[in-house]
Each structure stands twice: as C-alpha cells, then as structure tokens.
PDB file of N, CA and C in Angstrom:
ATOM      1  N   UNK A   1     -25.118 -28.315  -4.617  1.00  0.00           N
ATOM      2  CA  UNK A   1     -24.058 -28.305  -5.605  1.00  0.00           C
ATOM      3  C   UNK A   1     -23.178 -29.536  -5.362  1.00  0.00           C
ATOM      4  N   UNK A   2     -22.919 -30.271  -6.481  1.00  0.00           N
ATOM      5  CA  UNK A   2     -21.780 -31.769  -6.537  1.00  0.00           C
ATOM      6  C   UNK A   2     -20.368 -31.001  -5.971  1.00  0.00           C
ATOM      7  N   UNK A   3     -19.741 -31.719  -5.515  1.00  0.00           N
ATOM      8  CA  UNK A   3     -18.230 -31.856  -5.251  1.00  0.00           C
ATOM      9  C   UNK A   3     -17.376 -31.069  -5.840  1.00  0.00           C
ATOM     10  N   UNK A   4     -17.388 -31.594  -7.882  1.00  0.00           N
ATOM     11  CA  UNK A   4     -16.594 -30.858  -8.548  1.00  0.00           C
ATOM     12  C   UNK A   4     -17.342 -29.616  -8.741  1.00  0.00           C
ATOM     13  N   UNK A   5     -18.132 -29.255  -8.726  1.00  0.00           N
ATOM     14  CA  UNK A   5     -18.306 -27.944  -9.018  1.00  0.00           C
ATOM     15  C   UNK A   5     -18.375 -27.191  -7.561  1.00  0.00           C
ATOM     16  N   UNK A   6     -18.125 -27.124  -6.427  1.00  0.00           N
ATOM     17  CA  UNK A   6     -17.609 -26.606  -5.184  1.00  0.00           C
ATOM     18  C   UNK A   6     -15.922 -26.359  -6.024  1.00  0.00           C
ATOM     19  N   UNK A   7     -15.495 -27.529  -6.146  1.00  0.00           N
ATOM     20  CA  UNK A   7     -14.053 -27.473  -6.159  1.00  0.00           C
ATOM     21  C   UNK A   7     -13.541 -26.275  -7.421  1.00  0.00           C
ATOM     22  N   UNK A   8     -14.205 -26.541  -8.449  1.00  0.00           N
ATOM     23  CA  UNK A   8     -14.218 -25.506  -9.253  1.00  0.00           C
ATOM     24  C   UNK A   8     -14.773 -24.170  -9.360  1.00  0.00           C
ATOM     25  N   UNK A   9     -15.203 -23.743  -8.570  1.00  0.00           N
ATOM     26  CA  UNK A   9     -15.417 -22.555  -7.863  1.00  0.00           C
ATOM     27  C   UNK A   9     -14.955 -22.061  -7.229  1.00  0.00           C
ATOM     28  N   UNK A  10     -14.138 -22.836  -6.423  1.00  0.00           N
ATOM     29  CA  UNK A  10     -13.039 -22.620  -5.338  1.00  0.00           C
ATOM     30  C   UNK A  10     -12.135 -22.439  -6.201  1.00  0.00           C
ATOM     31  N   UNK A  11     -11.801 -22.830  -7.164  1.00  0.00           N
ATOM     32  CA  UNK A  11     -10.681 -22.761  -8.215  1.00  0.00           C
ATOM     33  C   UNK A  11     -10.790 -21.037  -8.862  1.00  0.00           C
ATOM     34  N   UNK A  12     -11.936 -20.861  -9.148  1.00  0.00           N
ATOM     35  CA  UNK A  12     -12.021 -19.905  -9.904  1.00  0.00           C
ATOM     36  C   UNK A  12     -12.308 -18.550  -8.603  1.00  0.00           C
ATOM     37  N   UNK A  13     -12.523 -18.878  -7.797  1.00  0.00           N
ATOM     38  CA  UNK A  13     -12.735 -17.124  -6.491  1.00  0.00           C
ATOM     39  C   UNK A  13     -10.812 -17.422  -6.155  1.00  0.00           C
ATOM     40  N   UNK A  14     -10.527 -18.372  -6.096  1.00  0.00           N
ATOM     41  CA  UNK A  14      -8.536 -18.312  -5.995  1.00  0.00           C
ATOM     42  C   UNK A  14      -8.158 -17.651  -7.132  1.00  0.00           C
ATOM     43  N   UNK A  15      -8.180 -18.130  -8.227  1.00  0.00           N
ATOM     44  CA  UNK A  15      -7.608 -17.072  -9.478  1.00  0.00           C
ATOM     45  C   UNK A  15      -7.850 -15.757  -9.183  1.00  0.00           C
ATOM     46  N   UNK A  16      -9.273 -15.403  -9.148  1.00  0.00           N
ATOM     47  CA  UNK A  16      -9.768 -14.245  -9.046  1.00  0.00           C
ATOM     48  C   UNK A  16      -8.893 -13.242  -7.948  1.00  0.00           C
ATOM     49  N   UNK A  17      -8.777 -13.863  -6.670  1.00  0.00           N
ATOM     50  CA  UNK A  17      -8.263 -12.749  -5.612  1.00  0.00           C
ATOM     51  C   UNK A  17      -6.520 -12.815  -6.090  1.00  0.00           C
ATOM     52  N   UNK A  18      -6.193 -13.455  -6.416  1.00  0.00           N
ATOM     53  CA  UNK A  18      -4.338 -14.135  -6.610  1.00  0.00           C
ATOM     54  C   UNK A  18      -4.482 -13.403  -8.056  1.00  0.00           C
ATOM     55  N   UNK A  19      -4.964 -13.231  -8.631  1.00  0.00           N
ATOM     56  CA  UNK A  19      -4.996 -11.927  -9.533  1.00  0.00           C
ATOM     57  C   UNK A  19      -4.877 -10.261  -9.204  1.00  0.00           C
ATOM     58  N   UNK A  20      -6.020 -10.118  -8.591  1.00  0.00           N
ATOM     59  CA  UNK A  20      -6.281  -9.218  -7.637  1.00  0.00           C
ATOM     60  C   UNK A  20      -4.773  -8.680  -6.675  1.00  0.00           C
ATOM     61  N   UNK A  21      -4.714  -9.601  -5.780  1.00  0.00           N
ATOM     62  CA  UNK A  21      -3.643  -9.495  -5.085  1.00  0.00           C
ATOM     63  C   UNK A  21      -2.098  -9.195  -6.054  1.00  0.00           C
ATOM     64  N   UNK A  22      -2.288  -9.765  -6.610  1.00  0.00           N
ATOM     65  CA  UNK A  22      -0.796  -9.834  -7.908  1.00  0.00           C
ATOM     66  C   UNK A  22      -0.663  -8.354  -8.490  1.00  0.00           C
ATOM     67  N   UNK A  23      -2.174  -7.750  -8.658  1.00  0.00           N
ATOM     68  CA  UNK A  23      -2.079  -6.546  -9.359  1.00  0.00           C
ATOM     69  C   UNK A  23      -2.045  -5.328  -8.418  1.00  0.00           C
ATOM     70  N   UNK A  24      -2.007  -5.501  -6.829  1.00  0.00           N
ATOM     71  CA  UNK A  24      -2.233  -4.713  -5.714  1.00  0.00           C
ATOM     72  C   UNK A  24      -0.579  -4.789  -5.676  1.00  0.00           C
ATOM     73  N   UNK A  25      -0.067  -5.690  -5.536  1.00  0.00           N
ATOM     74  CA  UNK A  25       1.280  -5.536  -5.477  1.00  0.00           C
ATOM     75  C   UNK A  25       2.166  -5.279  -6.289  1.00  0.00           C
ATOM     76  N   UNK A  26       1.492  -5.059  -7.745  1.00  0.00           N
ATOM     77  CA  UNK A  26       2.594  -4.571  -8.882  1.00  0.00           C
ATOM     78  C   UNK A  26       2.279  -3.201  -9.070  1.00  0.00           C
ATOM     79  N   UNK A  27       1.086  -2.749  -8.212  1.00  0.00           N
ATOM     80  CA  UNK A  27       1.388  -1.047  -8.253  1.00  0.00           C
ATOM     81  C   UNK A  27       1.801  -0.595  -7.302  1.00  0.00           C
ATOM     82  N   UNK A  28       2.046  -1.359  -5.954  1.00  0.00           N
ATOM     83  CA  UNK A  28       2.550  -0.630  -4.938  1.00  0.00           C
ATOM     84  C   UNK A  28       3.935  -0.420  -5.154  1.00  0.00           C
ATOM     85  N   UNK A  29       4.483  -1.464  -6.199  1.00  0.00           N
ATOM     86  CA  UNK A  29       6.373  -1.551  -6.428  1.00  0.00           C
ATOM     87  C   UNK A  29       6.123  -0.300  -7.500  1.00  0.00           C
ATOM     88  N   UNK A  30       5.326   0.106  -8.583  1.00  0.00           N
ATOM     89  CA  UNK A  30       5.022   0.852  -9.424  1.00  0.00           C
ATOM     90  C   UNK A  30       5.144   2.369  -8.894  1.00  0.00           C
ATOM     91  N   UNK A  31       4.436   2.376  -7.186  1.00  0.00           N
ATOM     92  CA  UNK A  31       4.711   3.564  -6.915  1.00  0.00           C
ATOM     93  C   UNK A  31       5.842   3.851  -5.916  1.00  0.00           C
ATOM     94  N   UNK A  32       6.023   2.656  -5.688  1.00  0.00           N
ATOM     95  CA  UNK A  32       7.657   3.086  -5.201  1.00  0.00           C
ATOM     96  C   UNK A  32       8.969   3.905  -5.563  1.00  0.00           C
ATOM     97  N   UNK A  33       8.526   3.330  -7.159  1.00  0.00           N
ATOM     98  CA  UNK A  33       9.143   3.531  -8.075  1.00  0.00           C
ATOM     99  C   UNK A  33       9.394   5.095  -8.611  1.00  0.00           C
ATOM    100  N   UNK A  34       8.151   5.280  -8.729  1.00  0.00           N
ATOM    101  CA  UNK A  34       7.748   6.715  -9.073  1.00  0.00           C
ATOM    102  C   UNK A  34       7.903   7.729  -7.793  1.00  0.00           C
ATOM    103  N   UNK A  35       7.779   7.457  -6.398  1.00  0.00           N
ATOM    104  CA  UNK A  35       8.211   7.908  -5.372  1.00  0.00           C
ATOM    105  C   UNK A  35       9.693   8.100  -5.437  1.00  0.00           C
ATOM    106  N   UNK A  36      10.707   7.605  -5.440  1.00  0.00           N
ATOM    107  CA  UNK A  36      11.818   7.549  -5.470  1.00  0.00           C
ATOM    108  C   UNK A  36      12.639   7.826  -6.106  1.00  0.00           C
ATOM    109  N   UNK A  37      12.070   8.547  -7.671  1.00  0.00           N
ATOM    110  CA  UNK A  37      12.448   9.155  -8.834  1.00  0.00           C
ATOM    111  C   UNK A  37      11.501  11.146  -8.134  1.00  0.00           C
ATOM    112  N   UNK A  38      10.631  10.947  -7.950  1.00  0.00           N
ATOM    113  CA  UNK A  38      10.149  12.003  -7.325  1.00  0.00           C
ATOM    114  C   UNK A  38      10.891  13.174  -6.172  1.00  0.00           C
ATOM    115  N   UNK A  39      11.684  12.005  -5.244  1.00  0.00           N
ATOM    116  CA  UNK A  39      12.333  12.955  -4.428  1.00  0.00           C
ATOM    117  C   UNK A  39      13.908  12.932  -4.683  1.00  0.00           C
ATOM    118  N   UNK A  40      14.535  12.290  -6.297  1.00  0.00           N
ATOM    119  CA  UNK A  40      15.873  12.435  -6.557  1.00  0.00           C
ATOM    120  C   UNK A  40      15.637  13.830  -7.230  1.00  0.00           C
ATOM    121  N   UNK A  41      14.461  14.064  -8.256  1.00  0.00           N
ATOM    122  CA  UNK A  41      14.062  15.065  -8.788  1.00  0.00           C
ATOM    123  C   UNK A  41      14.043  16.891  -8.169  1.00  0.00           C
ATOM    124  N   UNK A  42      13.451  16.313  -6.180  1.00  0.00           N
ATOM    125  CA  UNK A  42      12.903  17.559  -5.543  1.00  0.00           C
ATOM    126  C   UNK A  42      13.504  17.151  -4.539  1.00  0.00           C
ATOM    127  N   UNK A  43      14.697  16.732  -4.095  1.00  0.00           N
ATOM    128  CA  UNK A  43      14.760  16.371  -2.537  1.00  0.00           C
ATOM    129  C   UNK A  43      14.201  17.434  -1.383  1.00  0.00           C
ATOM    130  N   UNK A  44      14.207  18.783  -1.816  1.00  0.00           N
ATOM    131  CA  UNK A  44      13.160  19.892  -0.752  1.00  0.00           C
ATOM    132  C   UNK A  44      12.025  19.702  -0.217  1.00  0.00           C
ATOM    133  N   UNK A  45      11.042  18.888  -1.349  1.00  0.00           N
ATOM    134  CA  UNK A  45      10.283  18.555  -0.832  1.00  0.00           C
ATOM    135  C   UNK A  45       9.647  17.325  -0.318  1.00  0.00           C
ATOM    136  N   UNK A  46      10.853  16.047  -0.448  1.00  0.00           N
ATOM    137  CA  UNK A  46      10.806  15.100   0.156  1.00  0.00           C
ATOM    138  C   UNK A  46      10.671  15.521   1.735  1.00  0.00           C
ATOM    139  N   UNK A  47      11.848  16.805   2.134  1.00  0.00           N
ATOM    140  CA  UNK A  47      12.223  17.394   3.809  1.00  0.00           C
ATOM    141  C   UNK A  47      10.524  17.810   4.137  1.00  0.00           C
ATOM    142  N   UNK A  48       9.768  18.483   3.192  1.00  0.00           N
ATOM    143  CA  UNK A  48       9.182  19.181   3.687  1.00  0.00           C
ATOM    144  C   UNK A  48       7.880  18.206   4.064  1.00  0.00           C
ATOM    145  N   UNK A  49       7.556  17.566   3.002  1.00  0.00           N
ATOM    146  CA  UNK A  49       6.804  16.460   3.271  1.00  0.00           C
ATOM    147  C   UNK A  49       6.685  15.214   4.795  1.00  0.00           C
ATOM    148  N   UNK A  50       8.340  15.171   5.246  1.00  0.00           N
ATOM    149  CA  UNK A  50       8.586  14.643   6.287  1.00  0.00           C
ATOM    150  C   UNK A  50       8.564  15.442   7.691  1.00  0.00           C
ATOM    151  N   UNK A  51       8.581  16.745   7.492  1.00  0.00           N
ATOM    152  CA  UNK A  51       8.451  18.151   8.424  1.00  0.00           C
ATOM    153  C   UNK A  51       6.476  18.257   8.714  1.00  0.00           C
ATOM    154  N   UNK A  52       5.592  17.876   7.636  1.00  0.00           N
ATOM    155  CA  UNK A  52       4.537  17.805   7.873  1.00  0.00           C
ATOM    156  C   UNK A  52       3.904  16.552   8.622  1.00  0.00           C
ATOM    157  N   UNK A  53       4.697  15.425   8.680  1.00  0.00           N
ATOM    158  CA  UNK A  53       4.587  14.781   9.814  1.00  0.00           C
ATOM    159  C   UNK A  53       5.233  14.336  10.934  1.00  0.00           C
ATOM    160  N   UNK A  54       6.062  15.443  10.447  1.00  0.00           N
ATOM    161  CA  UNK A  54       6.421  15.187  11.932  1.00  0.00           C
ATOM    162  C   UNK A  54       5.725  16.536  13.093  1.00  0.00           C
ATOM    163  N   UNK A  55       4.942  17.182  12.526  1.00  0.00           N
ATOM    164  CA  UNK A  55       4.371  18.361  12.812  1.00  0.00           C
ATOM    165  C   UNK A  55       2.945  17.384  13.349  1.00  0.00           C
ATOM    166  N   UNK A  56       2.704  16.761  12.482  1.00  0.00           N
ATOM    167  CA  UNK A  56       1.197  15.882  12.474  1.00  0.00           C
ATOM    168  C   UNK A  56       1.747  14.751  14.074  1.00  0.00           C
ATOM    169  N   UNK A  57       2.849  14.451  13.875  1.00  0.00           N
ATOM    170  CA  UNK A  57       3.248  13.915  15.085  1.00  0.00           C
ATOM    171  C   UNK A  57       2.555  14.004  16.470  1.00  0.00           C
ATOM    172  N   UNK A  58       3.627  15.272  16.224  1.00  0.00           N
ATOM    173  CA  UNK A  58       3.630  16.194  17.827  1.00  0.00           C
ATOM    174  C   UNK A  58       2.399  17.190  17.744  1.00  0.00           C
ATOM    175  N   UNK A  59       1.275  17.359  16.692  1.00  0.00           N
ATOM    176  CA  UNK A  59       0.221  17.566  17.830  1.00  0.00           C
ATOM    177  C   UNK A  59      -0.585  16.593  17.939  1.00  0.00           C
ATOM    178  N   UNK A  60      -0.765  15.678  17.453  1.00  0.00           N
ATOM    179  CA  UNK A  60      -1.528  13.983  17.497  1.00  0.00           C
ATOM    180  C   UNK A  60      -1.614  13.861  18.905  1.00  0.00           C
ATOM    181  N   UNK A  61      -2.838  13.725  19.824  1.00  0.00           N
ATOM    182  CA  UNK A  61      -2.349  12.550  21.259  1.00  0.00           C
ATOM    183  C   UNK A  61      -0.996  13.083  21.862  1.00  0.00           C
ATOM    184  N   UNK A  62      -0.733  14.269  22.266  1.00  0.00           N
ATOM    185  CA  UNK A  62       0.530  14.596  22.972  1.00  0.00           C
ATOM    186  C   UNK A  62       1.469  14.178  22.479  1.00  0.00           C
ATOM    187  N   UNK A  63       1.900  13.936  21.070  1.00  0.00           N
ATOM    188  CA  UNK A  63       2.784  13.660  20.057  1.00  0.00           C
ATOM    189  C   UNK A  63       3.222  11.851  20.633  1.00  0.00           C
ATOM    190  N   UNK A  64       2.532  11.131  20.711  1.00  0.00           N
ATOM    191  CA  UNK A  64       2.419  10.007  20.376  1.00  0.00           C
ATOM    192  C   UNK A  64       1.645   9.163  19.930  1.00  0.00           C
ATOM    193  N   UNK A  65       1.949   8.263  18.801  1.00  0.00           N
ATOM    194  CA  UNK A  65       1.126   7.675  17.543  1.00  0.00           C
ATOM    195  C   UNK A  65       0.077   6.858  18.268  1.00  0.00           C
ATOM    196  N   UNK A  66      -0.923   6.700  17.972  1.00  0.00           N
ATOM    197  CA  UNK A  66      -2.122   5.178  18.547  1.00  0.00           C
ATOM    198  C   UNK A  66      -1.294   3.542  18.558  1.00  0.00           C
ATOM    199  N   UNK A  67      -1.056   2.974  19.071  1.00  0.00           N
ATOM    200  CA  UNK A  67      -0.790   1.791  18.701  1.00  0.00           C
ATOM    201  C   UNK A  67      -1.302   1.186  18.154  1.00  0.00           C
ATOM    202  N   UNK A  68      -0.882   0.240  17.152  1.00  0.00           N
ATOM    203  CA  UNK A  68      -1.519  -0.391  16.217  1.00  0.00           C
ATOM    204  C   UNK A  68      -2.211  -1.823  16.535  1.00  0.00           C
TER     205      UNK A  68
END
C-alpha cells in the first residue's frame, strides 16, 4: 500500500474510534443523568442500594476490596 493511502486509513480507523469514544462518553453523562434524577425520586433506595455493597464489602476477601 502507497503512503497516502496508509495515511488515509489512519485517518479513517481515527474518526471511527473518536466517534466511538465520543458516543461512550455521551451515554455515560446520559446515565448520570438519569441516575441522579432516580435517587431524588427514591432516596430509600439509593440507602439500600449502598447497604448492598457495603454488605458485598464485608463478605468479599475478609471485607477488603482486590487492589486494582
């Protein structure tokens, strides 16, 4: 393969993931979003949700997390 068409390929797998990536990060703000309207709605079960891990905690590994 010539030069410009390396380069333009390279052009076009960059769009592709920087798309990709662009749209990975406009649903994670998307569900932030919807998270945070979720527990103004139920704050009970925001507690309870946080009570299940912290339950998941402490029996995990003698209630400490794996390091990452």
């Amino acid at each position: 393969m010539n030069d410009p068409g390396i380069f333009l390929l390279g052009i076009a797998v960059t769009l592709v993931v920087g798309t990709a990536m662009s749209l990975l990060v406009w649903g994670a703000i998307l569900d932030g979003r919807d998270e945070r309207e979720r527990r103004r709605r139920n704050p009970d079960r925001a507690d309870r949700t946080l009570a299940v891990l912290e339950t998941a905690r402490s029996k995990s590994s003698g209630g400490h997390w794996p390091a990452a």
